[in-house]
Protein backbone atom coordinates (compact mmCIF):
# COMPACT_ATOMS: atom_id res chain seq x y z
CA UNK A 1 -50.43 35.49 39.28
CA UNK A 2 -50.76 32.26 41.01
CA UNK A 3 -51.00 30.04 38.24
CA UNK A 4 -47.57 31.67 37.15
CA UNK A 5 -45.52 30.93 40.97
CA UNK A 6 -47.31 27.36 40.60
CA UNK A 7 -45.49 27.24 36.98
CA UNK A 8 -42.57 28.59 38.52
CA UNK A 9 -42.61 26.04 41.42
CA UNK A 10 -43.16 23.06 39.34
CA UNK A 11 -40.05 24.17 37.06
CA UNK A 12 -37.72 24.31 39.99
CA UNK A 13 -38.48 21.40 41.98
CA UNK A 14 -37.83 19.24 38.33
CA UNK A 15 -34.43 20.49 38.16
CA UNK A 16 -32.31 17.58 39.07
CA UNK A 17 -35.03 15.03 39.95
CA UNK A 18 -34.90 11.29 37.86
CA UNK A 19 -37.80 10.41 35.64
CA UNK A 20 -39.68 8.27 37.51
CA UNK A 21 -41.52 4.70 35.81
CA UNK A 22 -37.99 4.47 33.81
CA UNK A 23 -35.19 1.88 34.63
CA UNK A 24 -31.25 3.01 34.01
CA UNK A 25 -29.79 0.16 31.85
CA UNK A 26 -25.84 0.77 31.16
CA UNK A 27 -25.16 -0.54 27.69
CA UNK A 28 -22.48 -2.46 27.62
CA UNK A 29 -20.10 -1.74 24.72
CA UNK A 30 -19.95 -3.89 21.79
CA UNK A 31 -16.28 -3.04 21.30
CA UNK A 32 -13.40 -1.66 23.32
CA UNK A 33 -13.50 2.03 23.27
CA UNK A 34 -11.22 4.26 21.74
CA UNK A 35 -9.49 6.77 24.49
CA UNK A 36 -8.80 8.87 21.39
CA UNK A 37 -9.82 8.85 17.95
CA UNK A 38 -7.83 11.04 16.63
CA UNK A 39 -4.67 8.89 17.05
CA UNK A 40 -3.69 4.90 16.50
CA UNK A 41 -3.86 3.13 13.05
CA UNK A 42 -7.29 2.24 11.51
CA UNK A 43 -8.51 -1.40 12.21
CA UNK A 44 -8.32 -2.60 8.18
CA UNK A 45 -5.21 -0.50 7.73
CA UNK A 46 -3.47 -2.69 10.86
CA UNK A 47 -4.65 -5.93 8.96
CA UNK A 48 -3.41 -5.08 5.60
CA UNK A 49 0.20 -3.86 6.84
CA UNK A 50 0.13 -7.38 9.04
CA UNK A 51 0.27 -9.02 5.61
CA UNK A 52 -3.09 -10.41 6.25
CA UNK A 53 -5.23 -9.14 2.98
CA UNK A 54 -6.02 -6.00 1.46
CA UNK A 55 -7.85 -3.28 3.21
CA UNK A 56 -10.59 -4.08 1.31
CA UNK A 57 -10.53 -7.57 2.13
CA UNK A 58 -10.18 -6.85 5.66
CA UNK A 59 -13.06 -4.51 6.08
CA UNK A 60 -15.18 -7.97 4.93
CA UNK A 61 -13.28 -9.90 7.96
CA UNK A 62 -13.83 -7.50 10.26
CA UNK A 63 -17.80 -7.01 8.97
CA UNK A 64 -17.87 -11.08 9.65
CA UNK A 65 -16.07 -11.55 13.19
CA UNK A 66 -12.69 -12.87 12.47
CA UNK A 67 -10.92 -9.34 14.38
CA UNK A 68 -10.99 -9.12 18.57
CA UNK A 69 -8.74 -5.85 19.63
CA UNK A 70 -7.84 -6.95 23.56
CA UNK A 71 -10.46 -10.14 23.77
CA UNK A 72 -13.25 -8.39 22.48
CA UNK A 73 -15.18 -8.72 19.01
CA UNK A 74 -14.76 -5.89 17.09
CA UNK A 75 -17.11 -4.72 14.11
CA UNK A 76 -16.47 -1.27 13.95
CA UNK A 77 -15.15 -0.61 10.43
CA UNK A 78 -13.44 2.72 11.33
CA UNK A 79 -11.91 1.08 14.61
CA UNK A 80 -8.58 2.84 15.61
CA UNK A 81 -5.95 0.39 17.00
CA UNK A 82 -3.97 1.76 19.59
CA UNK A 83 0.05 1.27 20.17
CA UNK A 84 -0.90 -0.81 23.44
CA UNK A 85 -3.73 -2.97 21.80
CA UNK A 86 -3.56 -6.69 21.12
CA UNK A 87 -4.84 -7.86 17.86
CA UNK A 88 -6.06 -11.08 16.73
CA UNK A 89 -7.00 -12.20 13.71
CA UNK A 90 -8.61 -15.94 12.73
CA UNK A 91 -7.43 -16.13 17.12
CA UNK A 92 -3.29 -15.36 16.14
CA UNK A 93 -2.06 -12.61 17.06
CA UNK A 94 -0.88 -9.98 14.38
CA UNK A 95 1.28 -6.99 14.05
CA UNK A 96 2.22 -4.63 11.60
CA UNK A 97 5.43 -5.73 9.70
CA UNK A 98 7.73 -3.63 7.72
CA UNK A 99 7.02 -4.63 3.67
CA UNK A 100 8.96 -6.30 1.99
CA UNK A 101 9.28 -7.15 -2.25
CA UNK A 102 11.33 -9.93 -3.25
CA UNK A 103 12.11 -10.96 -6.85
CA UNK A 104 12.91 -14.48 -7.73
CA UNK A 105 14.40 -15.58 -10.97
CA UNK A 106 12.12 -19.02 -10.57
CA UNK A 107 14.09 -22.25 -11.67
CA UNK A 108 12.18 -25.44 -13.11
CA UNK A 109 11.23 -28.32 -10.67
CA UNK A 110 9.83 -25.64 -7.84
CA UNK A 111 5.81 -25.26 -7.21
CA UNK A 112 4.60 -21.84 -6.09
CA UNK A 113 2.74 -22.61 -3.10
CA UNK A 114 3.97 -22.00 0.47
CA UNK A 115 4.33 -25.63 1.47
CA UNK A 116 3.47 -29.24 -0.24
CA UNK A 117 2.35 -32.01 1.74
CA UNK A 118 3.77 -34.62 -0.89
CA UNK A 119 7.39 -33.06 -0.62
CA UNK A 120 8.12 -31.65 -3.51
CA UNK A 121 10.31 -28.33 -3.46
CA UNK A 122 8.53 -25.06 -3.30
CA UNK A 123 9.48 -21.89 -4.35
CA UNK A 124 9.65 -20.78 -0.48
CA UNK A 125 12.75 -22.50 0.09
CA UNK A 126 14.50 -20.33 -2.26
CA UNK A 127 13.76 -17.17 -0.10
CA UNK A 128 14.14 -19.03 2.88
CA UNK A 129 16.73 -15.98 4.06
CA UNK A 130 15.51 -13.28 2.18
CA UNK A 131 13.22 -11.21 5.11
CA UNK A 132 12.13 -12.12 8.73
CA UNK A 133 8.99 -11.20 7.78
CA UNK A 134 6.33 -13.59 5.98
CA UNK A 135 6.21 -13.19 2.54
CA UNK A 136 4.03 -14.49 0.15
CA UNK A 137 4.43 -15.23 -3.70
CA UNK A 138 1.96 -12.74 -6.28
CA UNK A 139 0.17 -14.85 -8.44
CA UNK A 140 1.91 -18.54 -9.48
CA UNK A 141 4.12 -19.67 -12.01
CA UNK A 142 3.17 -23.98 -12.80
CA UNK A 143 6.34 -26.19 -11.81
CA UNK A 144 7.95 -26.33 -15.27
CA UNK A 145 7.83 -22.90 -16.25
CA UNK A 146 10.72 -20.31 -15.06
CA UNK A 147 11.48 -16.91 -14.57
CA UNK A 148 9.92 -14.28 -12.23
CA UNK A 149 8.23 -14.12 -8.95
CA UNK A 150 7.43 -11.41 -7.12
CA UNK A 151 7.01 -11.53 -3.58
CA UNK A 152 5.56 -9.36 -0.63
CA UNK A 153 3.86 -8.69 2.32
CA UNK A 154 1.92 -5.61 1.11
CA UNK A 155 -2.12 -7.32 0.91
CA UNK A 156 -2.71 -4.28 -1.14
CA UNK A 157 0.02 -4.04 -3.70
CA UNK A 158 -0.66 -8.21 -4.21
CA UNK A 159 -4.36 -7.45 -5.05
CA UNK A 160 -3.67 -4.54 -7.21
CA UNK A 161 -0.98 -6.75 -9.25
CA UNK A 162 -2.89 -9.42 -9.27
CA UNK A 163 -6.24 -8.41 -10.31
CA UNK A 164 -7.33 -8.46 -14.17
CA UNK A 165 -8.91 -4.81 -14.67
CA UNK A 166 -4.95 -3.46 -13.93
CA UNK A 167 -3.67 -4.89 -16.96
CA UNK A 168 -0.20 -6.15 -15.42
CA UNK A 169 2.01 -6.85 -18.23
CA UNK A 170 3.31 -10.57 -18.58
CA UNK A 171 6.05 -11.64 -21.29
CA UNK A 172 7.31 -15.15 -21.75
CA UNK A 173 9.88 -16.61 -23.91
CA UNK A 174 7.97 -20.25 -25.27
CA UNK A 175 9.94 -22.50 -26.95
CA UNK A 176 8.06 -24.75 -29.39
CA UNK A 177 8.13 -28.64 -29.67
CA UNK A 178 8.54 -27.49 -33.77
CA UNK A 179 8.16 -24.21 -35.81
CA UNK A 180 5.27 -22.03 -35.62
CA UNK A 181 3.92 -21.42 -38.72
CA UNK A 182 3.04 -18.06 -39.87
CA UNK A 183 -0.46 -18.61 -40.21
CA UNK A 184 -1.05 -20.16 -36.90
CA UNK A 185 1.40 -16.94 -35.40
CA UNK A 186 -1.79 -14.89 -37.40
CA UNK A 187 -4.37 -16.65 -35.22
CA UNK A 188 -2.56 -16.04 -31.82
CA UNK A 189 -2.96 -12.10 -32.76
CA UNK A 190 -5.53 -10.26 -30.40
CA UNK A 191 -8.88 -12.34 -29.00
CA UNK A 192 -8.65 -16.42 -28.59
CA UNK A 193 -11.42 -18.35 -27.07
CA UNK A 194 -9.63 -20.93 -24.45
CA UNK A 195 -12.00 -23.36 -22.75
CA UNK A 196 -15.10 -21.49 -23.91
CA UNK A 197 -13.49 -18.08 -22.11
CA UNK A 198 -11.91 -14.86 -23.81
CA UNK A 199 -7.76 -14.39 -23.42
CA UNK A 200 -6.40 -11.08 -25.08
CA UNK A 201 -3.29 -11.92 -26.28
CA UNK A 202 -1.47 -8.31 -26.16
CA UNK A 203 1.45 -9.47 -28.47
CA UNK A 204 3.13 -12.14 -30.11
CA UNK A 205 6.12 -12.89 -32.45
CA UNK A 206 9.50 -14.70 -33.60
CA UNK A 207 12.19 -13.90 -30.76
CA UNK A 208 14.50 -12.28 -33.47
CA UNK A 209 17.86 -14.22 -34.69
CA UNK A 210 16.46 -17.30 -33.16
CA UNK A 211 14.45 -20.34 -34.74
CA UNK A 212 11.23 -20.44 -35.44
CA UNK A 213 10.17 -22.06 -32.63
CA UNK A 214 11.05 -19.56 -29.99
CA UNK A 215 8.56 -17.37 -29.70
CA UNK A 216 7.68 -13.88 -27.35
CA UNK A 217 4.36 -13.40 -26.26
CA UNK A 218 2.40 -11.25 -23.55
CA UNK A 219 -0.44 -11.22 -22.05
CA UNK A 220 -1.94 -9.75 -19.31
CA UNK A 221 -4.28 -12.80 -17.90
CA UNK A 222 -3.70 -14.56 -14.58
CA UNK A 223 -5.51 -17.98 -15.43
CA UNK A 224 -3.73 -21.05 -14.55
CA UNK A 225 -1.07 -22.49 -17.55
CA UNK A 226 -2.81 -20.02 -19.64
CA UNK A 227 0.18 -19.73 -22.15
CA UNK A 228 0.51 -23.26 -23.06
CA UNK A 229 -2.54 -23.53 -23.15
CA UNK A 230 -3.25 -21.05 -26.10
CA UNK A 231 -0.27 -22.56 -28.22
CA UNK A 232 -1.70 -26.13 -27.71
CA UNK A 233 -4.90 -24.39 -28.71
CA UNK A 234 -3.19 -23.79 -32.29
CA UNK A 235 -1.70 -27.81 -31.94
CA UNK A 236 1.95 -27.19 -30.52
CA UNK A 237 3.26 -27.88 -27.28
CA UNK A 238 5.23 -25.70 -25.27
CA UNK A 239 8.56 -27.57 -24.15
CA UNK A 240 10.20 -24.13 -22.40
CA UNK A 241 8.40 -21.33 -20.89
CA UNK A 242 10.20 -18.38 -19.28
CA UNK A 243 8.63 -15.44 -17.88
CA UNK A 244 10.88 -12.31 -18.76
CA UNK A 245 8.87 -9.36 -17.90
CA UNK A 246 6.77 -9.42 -14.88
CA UNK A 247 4.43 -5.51 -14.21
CA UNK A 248 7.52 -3.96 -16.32
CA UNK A 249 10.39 -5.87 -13.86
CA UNK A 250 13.07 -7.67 -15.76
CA UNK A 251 15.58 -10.78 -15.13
CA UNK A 252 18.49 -8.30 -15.96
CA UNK A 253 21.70 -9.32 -13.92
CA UNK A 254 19.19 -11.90 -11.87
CA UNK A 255 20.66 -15.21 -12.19
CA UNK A 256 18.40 -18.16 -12.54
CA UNK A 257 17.37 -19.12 -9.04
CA UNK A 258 18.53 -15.78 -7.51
CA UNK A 259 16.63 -13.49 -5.58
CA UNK A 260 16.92 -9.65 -4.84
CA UNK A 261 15.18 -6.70 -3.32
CA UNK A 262 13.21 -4.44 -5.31
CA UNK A 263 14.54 -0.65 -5.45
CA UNK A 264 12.77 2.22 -4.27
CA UNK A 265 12.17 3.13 -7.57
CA UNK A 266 10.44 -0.05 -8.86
CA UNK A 267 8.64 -0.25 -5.57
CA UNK A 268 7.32 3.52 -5.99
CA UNK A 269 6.49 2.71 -10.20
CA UNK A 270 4.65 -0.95 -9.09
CA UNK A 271 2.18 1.30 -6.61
CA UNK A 272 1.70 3.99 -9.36
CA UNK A 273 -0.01 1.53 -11.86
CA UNK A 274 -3.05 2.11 -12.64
């Protein structure tokens, strides 16, 4: 009966007393805290829609340190920006922006790169008015060849179009310095090996009721002056090259050095490629 009111004793005089031997330590948060979860815009989702990279790409920035949310480092993958947070990326601040797709009709004598220290015209000054936003150019066309351009702020939609395992369909118009000869057209006709790598040429033929030099052919890789490079491959040189088709957009009523918004409808098929 004793031992039992000691028991009892001990029990109640250990409600609400400290450990002792054992130090509080606060620990300091790595990352500002999220006053609720369940709202705000996920941290990778914020990058991508900034027209940084893809939400993919960001998760790998964020993993590595290049994201503070109000002067603080964040690592937290699944990170929830608030409507009141301040976002830096690389140390700029970034935003989400509304997207935007562009489509240029490229003309010759342009470079596809945002700006050229040596002063040569660049692609960018024919959009120059076409968003407030900052747009980018998917994938490159080389200076000489024409034809379309697609361009965007959506990271995602730019990977997806860009990457080799979606297939995005290419078709360009080549004209020939002379006629290609049937048996060399034979050659060009499913797998070529360019500099010691595989290109799958998808089709190629005579452009019908033209000469024999102007030739249609499409392909789905991205490599750099890949297309005159398979018809020098067979000994001709490409003296014209005109992208026509770009991921199943056309040129139709798009004057050479034109630009115009993509529809709803193009937007909505482009994001529904697989």
């Amino acid at each position: 009966m004793n031992a039992n009111k000691n028991s009892s004793r001990r029990r109640q005089e250990g409600k609400g007393s400290k450990p002792q031997n054992r130090k509080n330590f606060k620990k300091k948060p790595s990352a500002p805290q999220n006053k609720n979860t369940s709202e705000g815009v996920r941290l990778n989702k914020y990058i991508a829609n900034s027209g940084i990279c893809s939400r993919r790409e960001a998760d790998t920035y964020i993993e590595h340190g290049s994201v503070e949310v109000n002067g603080k480092l964040v690592t937290e993958m699944g990170y929830k920006v608030q409507a009141t947070d301040v976002v830096k990326f690389d140390g700029t601040t970034i935003s989400p922006e509304q997207k935007r797709y562009i489509l240029l009709n490229k003309p010759k004598n342009y470079i596809t790169t945002m700006d050229d220290d040596r002063g040569r015209k660049t692609v960018m000054e024919l959009i120059a008015n076409a968003s407030k936003e900052r747009i980018y150019p998917v994938g490159r066309l080389d200076r000489n060849t024409t034809g379309l351009l697609l361009f965007t702020n959506d990271g995602d939609l730019a990977k997806k179009l860009t990457h080799p395992k979606h297939n995005v369909r290419k078709l360009y118009h080549a004209s020939l310095d002379r006629k290609l000869d049937l048996k060399d057209l034979q050659k060009l006709r499913g797998e070529v090996i360019i500099e010691g790598r595989k290109v799958f040429i998808d089709a190629v033929s005579y452009i019908d009721n033209e000469p024999k030099t102007e030739i249609g052919i499409e392909i789905h890789s991205g490599r750099n002056r890949i297309v005159r490079k398979i018809f020098e491959h067979v000994g001709y040189k490409v003296i014209k090259l005109d992208r026509v088709i770009f991921a199943e957009l056309t040129k139709k009523n798009l004057p050479r050095g034109r630009w115009r918004t993509l529809t709803d409808l193009e937007i909505n098929n482009l994001k529904a490629m697989k």
